[in-house]
PDB file of N, CA and C in Angstrom:
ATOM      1  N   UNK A   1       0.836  -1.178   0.000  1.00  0.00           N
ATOM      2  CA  UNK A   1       0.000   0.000   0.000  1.00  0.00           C
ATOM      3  C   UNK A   1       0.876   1.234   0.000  1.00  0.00           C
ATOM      4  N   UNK A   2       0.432   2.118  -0.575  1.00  0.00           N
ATOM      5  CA  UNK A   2       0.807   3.394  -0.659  1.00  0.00           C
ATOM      6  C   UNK A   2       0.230   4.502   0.173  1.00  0.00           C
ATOM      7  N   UNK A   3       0.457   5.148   0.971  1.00  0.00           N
ATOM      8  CA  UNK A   3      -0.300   6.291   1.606  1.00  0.00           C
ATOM      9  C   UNK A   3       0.306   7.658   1.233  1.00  0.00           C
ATOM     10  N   UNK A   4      -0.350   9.078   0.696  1.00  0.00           N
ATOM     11  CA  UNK A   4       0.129   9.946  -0.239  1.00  0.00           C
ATOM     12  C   UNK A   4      -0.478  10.644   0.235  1.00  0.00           C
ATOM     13  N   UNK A   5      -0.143  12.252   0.884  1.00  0.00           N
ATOM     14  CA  UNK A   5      -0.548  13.332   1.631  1.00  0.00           C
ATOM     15  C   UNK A   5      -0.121  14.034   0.849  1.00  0.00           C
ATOM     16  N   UNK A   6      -1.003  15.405   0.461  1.00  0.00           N
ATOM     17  CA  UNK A   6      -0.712  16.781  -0.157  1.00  0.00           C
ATOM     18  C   UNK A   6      -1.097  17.473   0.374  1.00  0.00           C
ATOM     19  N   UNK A   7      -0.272  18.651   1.241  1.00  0.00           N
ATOM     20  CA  UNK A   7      -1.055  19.772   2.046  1.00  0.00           C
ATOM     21  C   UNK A   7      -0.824  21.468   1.344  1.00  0.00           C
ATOM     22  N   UNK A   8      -1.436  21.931   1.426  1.00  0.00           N
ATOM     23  CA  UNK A   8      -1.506  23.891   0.245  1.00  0.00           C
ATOM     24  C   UNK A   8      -1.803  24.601   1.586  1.00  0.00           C
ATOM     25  N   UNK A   9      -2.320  25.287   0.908  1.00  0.00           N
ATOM     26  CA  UNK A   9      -2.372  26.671   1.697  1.00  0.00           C
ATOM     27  C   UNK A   9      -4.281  27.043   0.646  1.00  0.00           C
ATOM     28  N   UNK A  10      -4.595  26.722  -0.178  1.00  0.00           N
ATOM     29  CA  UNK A  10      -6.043  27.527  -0.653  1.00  0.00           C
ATOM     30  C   UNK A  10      -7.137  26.920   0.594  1.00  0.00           C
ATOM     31  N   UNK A  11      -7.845  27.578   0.535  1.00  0.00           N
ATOM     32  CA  UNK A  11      -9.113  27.673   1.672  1.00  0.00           C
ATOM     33  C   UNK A  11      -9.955  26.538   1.136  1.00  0.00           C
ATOM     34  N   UNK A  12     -10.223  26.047   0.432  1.00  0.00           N
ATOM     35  CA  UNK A  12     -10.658  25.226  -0.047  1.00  0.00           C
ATOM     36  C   UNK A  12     -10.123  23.899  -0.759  1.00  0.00           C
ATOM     37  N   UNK A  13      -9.244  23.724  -0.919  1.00  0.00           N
ATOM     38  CA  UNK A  13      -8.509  22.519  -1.076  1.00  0.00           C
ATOM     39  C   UNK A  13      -7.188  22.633  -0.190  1.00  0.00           C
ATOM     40  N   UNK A  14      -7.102  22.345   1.230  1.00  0.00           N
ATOM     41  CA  UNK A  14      -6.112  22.123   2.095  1.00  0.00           C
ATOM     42  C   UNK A  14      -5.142  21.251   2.228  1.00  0.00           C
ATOM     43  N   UNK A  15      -5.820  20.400   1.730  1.00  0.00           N
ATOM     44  CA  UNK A  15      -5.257  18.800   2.027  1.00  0.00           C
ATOM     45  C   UNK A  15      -5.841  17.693   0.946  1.00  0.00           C
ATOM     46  N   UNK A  16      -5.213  16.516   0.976  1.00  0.00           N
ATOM     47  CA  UNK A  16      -5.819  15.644   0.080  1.00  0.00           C
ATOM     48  C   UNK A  16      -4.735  14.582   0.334  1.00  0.00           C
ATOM     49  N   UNK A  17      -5.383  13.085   1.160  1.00  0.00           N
ATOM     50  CA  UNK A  17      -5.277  12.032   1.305  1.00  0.00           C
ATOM     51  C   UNK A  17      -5.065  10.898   0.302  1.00  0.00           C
ATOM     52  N   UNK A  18      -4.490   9.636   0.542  1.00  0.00           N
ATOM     53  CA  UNK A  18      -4.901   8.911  -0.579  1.00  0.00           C
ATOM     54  C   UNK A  18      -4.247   7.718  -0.184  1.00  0.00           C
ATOM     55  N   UNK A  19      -5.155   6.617   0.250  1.00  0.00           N
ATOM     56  CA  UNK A  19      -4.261   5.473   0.156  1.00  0.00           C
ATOM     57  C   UNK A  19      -4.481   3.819  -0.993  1.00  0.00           C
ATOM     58  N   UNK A  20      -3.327   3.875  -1.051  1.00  0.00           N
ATOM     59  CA  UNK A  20      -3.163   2.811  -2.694  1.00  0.00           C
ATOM     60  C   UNK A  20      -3.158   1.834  -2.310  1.00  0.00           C
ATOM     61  N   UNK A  21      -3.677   0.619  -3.275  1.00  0.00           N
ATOM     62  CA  UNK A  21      -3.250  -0.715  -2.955  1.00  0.00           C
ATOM     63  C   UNK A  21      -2.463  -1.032  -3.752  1.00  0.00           C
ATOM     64  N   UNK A  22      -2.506  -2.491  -4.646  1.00  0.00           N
ATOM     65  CA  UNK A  22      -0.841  -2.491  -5.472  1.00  0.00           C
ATOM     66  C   UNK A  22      -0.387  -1.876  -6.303  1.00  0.00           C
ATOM     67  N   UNK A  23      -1.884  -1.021  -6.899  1.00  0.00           N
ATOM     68  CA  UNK A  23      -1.555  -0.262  -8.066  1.00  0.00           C
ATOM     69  C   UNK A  23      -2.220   1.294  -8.093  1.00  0.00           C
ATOM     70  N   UNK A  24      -2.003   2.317  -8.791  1.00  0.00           N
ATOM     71  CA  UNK A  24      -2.812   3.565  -8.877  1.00  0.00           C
ATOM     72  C   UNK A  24      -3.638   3.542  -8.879  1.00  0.00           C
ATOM     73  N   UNK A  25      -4.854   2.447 -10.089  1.00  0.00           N
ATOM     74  CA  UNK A  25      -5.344   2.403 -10.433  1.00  0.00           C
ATOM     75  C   UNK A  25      -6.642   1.294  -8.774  1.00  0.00           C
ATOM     76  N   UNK A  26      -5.867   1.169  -7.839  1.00  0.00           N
ATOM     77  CA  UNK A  26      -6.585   0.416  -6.987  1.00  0.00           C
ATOM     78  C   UNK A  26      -6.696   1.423  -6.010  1.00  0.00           C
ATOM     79  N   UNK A  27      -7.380   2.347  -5.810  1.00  0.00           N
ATOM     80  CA  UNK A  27      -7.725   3.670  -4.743  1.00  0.00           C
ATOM     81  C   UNK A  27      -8.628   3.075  -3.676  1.00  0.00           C
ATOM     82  N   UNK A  28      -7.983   2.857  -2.339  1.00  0.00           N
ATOM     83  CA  UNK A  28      -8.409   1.717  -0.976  1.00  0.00           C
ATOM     84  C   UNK A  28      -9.197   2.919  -0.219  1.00  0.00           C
ATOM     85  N   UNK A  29      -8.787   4.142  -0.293  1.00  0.00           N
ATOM     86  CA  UNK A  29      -9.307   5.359   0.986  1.00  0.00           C
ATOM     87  C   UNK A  29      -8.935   6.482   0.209  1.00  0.00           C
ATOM     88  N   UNK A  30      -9.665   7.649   0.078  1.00  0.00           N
ATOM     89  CA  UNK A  30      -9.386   9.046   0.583  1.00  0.00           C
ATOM     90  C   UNK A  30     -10.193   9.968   1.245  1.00  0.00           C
ATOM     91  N   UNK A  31      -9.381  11.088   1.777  1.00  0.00           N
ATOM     92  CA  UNK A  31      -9.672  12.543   2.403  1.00  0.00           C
ATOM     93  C   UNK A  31      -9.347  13.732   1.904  1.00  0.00           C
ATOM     94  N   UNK A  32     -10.226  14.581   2.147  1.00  0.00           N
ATOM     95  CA  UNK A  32      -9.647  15.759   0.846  1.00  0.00           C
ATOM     96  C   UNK A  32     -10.553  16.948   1.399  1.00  0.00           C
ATOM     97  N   UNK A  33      -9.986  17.888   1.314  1.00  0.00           N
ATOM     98  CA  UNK A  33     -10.932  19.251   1.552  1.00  0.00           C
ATOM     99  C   UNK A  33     -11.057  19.705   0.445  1.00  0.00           C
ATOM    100  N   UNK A  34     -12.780  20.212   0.328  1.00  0.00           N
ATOM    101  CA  UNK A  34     -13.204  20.576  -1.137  1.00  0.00           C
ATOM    102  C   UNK A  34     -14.572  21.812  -0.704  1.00  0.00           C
ATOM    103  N   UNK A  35     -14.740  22.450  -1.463  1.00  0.00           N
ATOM    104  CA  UNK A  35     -15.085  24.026  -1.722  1.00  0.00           C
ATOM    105  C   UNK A  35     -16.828  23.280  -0.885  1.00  0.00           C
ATOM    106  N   UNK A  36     -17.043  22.230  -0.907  1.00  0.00           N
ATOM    107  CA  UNK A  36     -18.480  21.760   0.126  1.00  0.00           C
ATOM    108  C   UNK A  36     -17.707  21.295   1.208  1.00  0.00           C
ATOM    109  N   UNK A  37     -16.766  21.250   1.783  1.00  0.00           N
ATOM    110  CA  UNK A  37     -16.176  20.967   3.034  1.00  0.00           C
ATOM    111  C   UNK A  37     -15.283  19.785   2.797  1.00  0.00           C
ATOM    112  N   UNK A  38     -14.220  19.069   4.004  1.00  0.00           N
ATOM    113  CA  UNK A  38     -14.436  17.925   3.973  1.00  0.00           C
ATOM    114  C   UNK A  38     -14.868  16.746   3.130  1.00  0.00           C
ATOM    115  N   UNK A  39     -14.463  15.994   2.158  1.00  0.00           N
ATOM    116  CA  UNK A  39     -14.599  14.702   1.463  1.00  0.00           C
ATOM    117  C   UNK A  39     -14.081  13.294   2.075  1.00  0.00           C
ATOM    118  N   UNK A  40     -14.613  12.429   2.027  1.00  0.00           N
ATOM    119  CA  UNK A  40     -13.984  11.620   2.454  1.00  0.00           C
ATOM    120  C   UNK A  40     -14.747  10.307   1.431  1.00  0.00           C
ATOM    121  N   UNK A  41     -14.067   8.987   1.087  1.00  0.00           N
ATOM    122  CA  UNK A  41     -14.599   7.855   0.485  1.00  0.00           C
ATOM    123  C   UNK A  41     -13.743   6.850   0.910  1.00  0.00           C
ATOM    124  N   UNK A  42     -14.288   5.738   0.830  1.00  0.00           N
ATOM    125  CA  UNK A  42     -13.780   3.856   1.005  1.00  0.00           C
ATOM    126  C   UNK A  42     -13.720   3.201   0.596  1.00  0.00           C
ATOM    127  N   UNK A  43     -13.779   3.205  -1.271  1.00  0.00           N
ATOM    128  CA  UNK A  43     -14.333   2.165  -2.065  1.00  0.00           C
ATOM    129  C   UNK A  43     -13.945   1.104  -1.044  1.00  0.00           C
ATOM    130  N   UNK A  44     -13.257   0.530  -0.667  1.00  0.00           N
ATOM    131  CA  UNK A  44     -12.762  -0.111   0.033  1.00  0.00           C
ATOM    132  C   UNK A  44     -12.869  -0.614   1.645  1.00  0.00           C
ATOM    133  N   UNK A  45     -13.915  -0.858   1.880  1.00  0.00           N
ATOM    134  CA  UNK A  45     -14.115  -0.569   3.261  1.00  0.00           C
ATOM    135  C   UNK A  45     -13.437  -1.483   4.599  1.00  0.00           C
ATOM    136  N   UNK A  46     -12.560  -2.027   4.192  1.00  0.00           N
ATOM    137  CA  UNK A  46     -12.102  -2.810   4.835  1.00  0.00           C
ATOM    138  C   UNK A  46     -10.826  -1.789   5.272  1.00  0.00           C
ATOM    139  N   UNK A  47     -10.364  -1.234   4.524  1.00  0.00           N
ATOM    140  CA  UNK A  47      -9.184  -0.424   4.525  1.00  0.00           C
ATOM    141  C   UNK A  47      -9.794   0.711   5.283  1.00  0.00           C
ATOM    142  N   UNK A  48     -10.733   1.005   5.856  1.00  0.00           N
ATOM    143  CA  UNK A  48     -10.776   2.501   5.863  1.00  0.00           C
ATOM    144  C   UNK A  48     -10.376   2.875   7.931  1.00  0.00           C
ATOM    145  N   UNK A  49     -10.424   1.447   8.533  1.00  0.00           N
ATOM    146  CA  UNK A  49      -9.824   2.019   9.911  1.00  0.00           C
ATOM    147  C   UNK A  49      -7.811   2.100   9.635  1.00  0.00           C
ATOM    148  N   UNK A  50      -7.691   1.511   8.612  1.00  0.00           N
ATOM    149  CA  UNK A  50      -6.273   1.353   8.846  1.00  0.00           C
ATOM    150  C   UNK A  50      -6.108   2.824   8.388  1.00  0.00           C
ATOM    151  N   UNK A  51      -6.367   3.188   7.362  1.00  0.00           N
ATOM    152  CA  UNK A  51      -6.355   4.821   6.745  1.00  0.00           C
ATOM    153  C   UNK A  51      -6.531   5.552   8.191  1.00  0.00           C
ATOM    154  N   UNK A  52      -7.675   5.802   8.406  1.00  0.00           N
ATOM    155  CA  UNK A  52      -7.899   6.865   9.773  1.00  0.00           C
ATOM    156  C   UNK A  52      -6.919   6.691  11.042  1.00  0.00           C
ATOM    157  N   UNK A  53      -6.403   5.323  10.957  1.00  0.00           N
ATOM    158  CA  UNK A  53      -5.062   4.958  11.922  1.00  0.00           C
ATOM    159  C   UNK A  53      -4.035   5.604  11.769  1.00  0.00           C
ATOM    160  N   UNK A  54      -3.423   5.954  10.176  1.00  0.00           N
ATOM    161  CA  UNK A  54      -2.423   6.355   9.613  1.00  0.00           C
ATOM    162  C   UNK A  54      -2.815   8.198   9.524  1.00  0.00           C
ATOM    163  N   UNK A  55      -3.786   8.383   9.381  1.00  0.00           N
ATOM    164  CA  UNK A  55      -4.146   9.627   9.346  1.00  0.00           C
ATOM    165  C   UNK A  55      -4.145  10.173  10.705  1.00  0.00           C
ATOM    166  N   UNK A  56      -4.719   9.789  11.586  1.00  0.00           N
ATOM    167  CA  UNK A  56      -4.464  10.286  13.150  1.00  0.00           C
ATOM    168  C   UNK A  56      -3.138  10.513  13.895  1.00  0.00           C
ATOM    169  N   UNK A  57      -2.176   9.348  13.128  1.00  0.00           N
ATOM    170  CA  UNK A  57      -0.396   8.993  13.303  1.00  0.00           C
ATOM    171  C   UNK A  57       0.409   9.806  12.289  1.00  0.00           C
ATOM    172  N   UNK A  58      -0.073  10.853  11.955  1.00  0.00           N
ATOM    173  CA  UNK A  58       0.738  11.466  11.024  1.00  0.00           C
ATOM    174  C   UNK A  58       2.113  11.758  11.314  1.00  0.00           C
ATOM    175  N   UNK A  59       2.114  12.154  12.853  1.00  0.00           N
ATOM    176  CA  UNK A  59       3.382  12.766  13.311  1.00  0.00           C
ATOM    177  C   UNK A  59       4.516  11.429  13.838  1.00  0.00           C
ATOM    178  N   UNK A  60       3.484  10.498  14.058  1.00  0.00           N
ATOM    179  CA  UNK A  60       4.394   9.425  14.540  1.00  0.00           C
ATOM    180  C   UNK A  60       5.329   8.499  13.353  1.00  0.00           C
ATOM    181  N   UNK A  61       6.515   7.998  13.633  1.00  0.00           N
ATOM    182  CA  UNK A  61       7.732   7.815  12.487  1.00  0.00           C
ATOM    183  C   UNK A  61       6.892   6.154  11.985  1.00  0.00           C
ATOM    184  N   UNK A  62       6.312   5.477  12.847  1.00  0.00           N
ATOM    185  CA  UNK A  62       5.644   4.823  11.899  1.00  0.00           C
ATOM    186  C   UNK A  62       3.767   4.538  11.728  1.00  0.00           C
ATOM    187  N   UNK A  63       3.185   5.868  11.625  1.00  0.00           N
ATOM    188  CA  UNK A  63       2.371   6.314  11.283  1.00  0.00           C
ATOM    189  C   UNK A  63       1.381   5.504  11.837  1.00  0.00           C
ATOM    190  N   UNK A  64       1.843   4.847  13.297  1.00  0.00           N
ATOM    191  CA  UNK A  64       0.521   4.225  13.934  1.00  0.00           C
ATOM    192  C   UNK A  64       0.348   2.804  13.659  1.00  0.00           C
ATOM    193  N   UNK A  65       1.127   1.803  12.682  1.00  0.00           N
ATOM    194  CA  UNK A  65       0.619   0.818  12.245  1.00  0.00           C
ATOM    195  C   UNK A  65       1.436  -0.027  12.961  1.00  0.00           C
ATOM    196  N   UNK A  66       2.802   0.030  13.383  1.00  0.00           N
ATOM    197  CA  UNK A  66       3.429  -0.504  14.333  1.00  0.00           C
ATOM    198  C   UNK A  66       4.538  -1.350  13.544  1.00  0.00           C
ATOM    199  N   UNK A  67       5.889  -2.057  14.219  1.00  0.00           N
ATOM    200  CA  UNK A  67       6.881  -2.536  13.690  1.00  0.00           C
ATOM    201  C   UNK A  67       6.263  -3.453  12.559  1.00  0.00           C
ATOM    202  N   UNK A  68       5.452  -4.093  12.276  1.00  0.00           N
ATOM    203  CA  UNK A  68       5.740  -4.816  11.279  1.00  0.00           C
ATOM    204  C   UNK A  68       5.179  -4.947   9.799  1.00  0.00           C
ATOM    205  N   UNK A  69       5.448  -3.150  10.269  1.00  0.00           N
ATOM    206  CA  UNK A  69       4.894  -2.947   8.547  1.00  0.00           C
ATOM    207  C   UNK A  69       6.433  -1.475   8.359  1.00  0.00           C
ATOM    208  N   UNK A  70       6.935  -1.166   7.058  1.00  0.00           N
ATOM    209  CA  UNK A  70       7.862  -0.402   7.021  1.00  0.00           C
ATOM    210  C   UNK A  70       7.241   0.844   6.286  1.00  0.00           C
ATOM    211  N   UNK A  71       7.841   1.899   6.789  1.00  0.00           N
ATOM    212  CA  UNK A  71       7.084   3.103   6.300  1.00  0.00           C
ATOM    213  C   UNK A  71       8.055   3.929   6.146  1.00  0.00           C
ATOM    214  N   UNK A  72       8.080   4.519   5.030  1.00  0.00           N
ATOM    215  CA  UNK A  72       9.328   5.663   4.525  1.00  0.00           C
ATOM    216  C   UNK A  72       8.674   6.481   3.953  1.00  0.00           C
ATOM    217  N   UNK A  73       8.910   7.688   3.585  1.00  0.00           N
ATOM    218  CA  UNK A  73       9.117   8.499   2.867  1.00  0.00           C
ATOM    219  C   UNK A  73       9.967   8.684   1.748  1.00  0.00           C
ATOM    220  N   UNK A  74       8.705   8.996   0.728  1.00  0.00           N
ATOM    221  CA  UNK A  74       9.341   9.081  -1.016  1.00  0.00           C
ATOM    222  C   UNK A  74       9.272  10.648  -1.443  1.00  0.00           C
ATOM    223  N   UNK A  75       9.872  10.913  -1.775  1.00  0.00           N
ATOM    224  CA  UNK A  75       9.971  12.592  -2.254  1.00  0.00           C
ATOM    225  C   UNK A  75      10.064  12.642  -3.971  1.00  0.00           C
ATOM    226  N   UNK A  76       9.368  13.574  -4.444  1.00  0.00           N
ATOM    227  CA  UNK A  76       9.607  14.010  -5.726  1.00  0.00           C
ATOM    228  C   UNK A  76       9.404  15.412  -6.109  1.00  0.00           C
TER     229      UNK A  76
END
């Protein structure tokens, strides 16, 4: 899985969540601020406490899910 955070500065799109399964094209969770507030979806609903786990653990180095999963940071 992939988990992918974008944060701005416009009043209306602040932020925008996103977590992947093996591929782009497999979208498990997102969160997103949008000009009606707040968005949120699950196609996936099995995935969606692990998302809000990882989303609440933002600050923590492994984002809440615990040793036996590895979590890094990718930059581009």
């Amino acid at each position: 899985m992939v988990f992918w955070e974008r944060l701005g500065s416009c009043p209306d799109c602040a932020f925008e969540r996103r977590l992947w399964g093996s591929s782009l094209a497999q979208v498990l969770c997102t969160a997103a601020d949008a000009i009606a507030g707040p968005q949120a979806t699950a196609p996936e609903p099995s995935r969606k406490a692990p998302f809000d786990l990882m989303v609440a653990n933002l600050d923590k180095p492994d984002q809440g899910v615990g040793p036996g999963h590895t979590v890094g940071r990718v930059t581009w």
